[in-house]
N, C-alpha and C. Protein backbone atom coordinates (compact mmCIF):
# COMPACT_ATOMS: atom_id res chain seq x y z
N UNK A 1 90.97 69.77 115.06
CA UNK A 1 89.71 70.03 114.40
C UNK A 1 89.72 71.44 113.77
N UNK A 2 90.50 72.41 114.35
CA UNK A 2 89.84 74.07 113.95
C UNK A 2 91.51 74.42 113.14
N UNK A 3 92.25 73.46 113.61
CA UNK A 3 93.41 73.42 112.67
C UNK A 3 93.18 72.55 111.12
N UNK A 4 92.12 71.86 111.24
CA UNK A 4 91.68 71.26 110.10
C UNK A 4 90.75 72.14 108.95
N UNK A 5 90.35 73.22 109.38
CA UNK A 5 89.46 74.04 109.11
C UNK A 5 90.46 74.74 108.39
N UNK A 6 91.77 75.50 109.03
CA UNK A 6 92.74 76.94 108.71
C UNK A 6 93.73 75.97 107.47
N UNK A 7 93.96 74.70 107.76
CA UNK A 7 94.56 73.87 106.43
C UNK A 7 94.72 73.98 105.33
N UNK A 8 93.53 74.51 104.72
CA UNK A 8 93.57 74.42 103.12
C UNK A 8 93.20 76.15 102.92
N UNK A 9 93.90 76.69 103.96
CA UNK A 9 93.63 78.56 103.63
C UNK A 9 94.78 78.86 103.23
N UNK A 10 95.32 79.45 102.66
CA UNK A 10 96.54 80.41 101.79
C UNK A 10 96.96 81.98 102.24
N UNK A 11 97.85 82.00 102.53
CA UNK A 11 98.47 83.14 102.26
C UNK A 11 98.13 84.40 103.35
N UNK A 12 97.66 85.99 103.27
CA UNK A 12 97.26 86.39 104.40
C UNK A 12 95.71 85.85 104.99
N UNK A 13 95.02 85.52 104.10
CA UNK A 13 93.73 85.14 104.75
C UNK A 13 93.84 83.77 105.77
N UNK A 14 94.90 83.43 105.28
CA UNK A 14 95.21 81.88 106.79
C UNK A 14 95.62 82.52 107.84
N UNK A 15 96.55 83.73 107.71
CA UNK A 15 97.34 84.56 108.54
C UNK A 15 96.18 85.20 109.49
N UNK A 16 95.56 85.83 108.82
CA UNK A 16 94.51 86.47 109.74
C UNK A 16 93.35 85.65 110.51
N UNK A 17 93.24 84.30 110.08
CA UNK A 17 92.71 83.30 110.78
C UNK A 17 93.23 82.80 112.07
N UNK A 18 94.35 82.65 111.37
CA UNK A 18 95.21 82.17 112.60
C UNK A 18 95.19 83.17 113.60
N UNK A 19 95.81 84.62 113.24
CA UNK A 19 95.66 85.26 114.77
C UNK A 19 94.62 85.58 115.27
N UNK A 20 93.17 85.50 114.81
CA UNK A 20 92.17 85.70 115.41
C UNK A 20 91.57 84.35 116.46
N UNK A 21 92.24 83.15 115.73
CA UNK A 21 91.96 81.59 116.51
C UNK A 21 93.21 81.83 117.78
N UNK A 22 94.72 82.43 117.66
CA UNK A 22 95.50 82.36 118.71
C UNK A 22 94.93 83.39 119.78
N UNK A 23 94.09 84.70 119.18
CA UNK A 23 94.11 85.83 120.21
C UNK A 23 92.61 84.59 121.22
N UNK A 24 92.38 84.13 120.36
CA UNK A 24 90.89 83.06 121.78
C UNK A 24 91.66 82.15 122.57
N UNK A 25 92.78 81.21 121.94
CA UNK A 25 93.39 80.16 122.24
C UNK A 25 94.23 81.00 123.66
N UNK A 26 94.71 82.07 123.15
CA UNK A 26 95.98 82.19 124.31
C UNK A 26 95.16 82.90 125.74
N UNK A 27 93.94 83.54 125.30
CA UNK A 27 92.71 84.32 126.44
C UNK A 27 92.07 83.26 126.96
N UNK A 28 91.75 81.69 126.36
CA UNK A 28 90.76 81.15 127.06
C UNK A 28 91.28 79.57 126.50
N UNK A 29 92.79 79.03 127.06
CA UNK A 29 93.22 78.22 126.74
C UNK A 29 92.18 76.53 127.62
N UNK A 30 91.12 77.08 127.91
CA UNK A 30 90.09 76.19 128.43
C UNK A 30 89.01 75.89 128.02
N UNK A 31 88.92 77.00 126.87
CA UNK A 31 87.97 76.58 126.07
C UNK A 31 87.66 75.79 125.08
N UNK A 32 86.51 75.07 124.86
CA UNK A 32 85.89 73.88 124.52
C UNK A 32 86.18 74.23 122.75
N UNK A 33 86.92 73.54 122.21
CA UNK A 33 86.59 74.08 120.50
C UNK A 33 85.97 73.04 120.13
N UNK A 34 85.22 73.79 118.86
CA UNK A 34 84.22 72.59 117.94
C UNK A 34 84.07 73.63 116.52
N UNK A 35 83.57 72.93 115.58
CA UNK A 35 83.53 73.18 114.33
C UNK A 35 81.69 73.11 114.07
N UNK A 36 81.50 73.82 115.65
CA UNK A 36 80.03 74.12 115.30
C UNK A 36 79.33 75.01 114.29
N UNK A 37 78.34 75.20 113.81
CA UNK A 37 77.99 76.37 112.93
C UNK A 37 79.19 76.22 111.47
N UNK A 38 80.08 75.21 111.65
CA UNK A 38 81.19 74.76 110.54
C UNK A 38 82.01 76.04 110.85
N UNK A 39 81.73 76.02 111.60
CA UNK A 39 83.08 77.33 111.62
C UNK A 39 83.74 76.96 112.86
N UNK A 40 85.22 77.31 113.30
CA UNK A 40 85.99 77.49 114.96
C UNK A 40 84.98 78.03 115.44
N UNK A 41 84.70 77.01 116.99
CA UNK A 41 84.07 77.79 117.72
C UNK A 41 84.71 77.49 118.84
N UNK A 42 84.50 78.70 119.85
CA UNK A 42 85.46 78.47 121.44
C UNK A 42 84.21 78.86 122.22
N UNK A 43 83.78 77.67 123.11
CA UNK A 43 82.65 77.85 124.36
C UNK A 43 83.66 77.83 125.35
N UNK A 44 83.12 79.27 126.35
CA UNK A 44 83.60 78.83 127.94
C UNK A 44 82.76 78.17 128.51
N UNK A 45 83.14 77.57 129.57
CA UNK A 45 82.52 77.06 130.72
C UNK A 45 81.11 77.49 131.17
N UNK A 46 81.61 78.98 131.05
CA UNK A 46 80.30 80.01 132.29
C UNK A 46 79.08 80.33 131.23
N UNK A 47 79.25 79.73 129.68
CA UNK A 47 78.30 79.76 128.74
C UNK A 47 78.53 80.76 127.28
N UNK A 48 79.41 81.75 127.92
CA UNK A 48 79.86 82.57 126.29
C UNK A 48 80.44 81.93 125.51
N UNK A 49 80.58 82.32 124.30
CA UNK A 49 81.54 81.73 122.57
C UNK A 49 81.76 82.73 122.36
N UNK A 50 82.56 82.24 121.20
CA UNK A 50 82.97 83.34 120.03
C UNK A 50 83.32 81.81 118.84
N UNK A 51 82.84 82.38 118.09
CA UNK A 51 83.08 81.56 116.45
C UNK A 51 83.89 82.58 115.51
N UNK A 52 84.50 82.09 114.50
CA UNK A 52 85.38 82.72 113.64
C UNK A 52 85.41 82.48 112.06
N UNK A 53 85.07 82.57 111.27
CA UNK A 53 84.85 82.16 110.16
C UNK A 53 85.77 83.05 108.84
N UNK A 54 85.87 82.29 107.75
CA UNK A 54 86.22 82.69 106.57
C UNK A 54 85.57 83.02 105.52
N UNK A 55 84.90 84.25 105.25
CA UNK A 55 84.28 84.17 104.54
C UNK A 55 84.58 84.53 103.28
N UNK A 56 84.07 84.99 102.40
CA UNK A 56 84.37 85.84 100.47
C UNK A 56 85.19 86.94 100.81
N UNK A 57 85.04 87.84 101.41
CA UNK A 57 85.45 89.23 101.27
C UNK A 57 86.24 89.54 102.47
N UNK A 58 86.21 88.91 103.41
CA UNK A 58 86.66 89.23 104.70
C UNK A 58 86.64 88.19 106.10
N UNK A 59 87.21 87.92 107.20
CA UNK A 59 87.42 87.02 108.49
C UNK A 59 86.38 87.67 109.24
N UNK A 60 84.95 86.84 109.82
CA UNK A 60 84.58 87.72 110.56
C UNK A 60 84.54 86.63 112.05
N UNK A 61 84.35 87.63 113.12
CA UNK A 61 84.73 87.33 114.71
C UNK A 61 82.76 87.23 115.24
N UNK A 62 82.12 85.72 115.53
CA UNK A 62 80.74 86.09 115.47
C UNK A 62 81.02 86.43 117.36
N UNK A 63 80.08 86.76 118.31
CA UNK A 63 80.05 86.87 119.26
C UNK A 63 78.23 86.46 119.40
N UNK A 64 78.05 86.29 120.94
CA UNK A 64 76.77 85.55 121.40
C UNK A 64 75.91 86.74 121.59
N UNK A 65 76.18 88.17 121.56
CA UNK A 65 75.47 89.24 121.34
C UNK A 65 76.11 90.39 121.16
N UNK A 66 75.10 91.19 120.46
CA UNK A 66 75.92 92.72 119.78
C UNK A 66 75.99 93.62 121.21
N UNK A 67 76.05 93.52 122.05
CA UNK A 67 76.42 94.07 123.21
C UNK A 67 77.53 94.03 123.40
N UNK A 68 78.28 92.87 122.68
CA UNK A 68 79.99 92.99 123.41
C UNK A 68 80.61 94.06 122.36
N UNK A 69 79.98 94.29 121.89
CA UNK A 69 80.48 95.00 120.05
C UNK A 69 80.27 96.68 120.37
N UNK A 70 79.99 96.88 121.60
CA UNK A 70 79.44 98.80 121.50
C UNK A 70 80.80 99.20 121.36
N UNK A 71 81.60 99.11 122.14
CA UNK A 71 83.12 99.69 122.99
C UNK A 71 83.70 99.64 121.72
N UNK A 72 83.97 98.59 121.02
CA UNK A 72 84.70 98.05 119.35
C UNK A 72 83.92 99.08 118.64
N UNK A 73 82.93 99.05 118.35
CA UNK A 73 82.28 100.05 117.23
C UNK A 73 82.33 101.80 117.21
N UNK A 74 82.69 101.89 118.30
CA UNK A 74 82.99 103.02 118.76
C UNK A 74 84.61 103.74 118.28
N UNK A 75 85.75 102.47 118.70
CA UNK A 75 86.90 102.64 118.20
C UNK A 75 87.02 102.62 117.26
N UNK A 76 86.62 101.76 116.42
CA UNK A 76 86.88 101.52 115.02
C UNK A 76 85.90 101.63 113.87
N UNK A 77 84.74 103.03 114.08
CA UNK A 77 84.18 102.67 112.97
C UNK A 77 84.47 102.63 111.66
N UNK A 78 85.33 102.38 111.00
CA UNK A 78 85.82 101.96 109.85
C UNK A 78 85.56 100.57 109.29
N UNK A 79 85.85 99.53 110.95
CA UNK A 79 85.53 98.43 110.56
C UNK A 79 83.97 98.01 110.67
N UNK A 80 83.94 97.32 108.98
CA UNK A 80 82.53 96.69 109.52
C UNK A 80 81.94 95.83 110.61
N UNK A 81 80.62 96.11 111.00
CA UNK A 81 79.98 95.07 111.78
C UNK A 81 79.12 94.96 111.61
N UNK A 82 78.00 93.58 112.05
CA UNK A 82 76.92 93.42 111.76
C UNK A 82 76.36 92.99 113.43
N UNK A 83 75.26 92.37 113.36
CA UNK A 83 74.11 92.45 114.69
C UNK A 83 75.65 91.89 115.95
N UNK A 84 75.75 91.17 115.64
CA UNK A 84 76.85 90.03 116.91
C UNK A 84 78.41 89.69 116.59
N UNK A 85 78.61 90.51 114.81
CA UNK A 85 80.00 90.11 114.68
C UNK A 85 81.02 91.37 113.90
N UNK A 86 81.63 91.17 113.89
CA UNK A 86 82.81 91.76 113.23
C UNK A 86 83.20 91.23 111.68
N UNK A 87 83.11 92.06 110.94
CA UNK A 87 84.05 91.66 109.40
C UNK A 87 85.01 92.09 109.50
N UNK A 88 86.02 91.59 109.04
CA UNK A 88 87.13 92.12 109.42
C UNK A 88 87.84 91.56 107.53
N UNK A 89 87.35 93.43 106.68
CA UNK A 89 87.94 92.92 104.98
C UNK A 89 89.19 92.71 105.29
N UNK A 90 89.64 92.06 104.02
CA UNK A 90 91.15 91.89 103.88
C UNK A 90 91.83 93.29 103.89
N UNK A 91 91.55 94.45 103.61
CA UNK A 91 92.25 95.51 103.78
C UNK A 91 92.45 95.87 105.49
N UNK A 92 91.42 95.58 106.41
CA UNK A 92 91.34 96.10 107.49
C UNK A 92 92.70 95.45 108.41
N UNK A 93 93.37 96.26 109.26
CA UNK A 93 94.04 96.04 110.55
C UNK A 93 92.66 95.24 111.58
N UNK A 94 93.84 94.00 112.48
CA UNK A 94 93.14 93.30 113.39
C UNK A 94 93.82 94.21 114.57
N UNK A 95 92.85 94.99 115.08
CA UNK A 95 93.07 95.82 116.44
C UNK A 95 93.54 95.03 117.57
N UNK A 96 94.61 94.13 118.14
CA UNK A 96 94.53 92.92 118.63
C UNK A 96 93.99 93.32 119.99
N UNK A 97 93.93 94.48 120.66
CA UNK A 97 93.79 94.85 122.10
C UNK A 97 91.83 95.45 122.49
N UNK A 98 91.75 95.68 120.96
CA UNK A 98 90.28 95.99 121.14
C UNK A 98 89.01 94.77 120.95
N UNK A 99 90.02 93.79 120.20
CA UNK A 99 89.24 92.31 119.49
C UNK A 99 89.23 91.49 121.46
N UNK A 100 90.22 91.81 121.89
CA UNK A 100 90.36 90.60 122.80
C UNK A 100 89.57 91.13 124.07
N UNK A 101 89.14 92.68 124.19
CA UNK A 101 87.83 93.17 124.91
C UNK A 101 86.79 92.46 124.61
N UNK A 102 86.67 92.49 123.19
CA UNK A 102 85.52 91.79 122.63
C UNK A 102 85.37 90.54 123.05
N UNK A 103 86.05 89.66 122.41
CA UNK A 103 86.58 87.81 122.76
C UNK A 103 85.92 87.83 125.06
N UNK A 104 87.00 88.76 125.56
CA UNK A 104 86.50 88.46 126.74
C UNK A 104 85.52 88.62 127.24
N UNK A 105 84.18 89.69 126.61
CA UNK A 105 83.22 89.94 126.93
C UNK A 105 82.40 89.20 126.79
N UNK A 106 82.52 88.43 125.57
CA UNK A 106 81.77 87.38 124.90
C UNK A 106 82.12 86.26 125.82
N UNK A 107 83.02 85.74 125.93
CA UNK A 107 83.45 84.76 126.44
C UNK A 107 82.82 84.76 128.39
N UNK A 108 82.99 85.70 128.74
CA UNK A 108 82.40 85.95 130.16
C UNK A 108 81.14 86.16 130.63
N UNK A 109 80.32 85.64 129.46
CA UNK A 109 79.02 85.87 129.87
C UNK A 109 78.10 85.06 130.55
N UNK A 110 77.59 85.32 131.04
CA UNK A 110 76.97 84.28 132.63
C UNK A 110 76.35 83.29 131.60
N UNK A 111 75.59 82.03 131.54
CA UNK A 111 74.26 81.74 131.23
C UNK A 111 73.48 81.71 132.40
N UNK A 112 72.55 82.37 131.97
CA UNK A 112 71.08 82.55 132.45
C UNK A 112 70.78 81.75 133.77
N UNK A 113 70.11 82.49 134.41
CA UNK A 113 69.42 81.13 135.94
C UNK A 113 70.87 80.44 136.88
């Protein structure tokens, strides 16, 4: 399904898809994928995601709140972000060790009750 999605991408922008879909796949090889929101999405178990999308200008990394994003925004303000995600332009480096803080934070988040 989320390999059906990266299919018809070209060149580095498939590239940078891809390692942002392997850095979730190889951290949370249990997680549920779906092409929710039309984009890759990876649910854990315990209730966190992370979605990944392609957009015009840049790959961005969404997360389930801008809380997992302080520690990242801090390292890298160069790269953009918005409320819950990461842009990540085609010029930018994928930080792979600071993204997968992110991915696990997101991914480890309780649901509620």
């Amino acid at each position: 399904m989320i390999d059906d999605y990266l299919e018809p991408l070209s060149g580095e922008r498939r590239q940078r898809m891809e390692e942002l879909v392997a850095l979730v796949r190889d951290l949370y090889p249990q997680a549920e994928e779906s092409l929710r929101y039309r984009m890759p999405t990876f649910d854990h178990p315990q209730g966190g995601w992370v979605a990944i999308a392609n957009q015009k200008q840049y790959v961005s990394l969404y997360t389930c709140s801008a809380e997992h994003l302080e520690a990242f925004r801090e390292q890298h303000p160069t790269i953009k972000t918005g409320k819950g995600c990461i842009n990540f332009r085609d010029r930018d480096d994928i930080p792979a060790t600071a993204v997968k803080a992110v991915i696990t934070s997101a991914m480890e988040m309780k649901k509620p009750g």
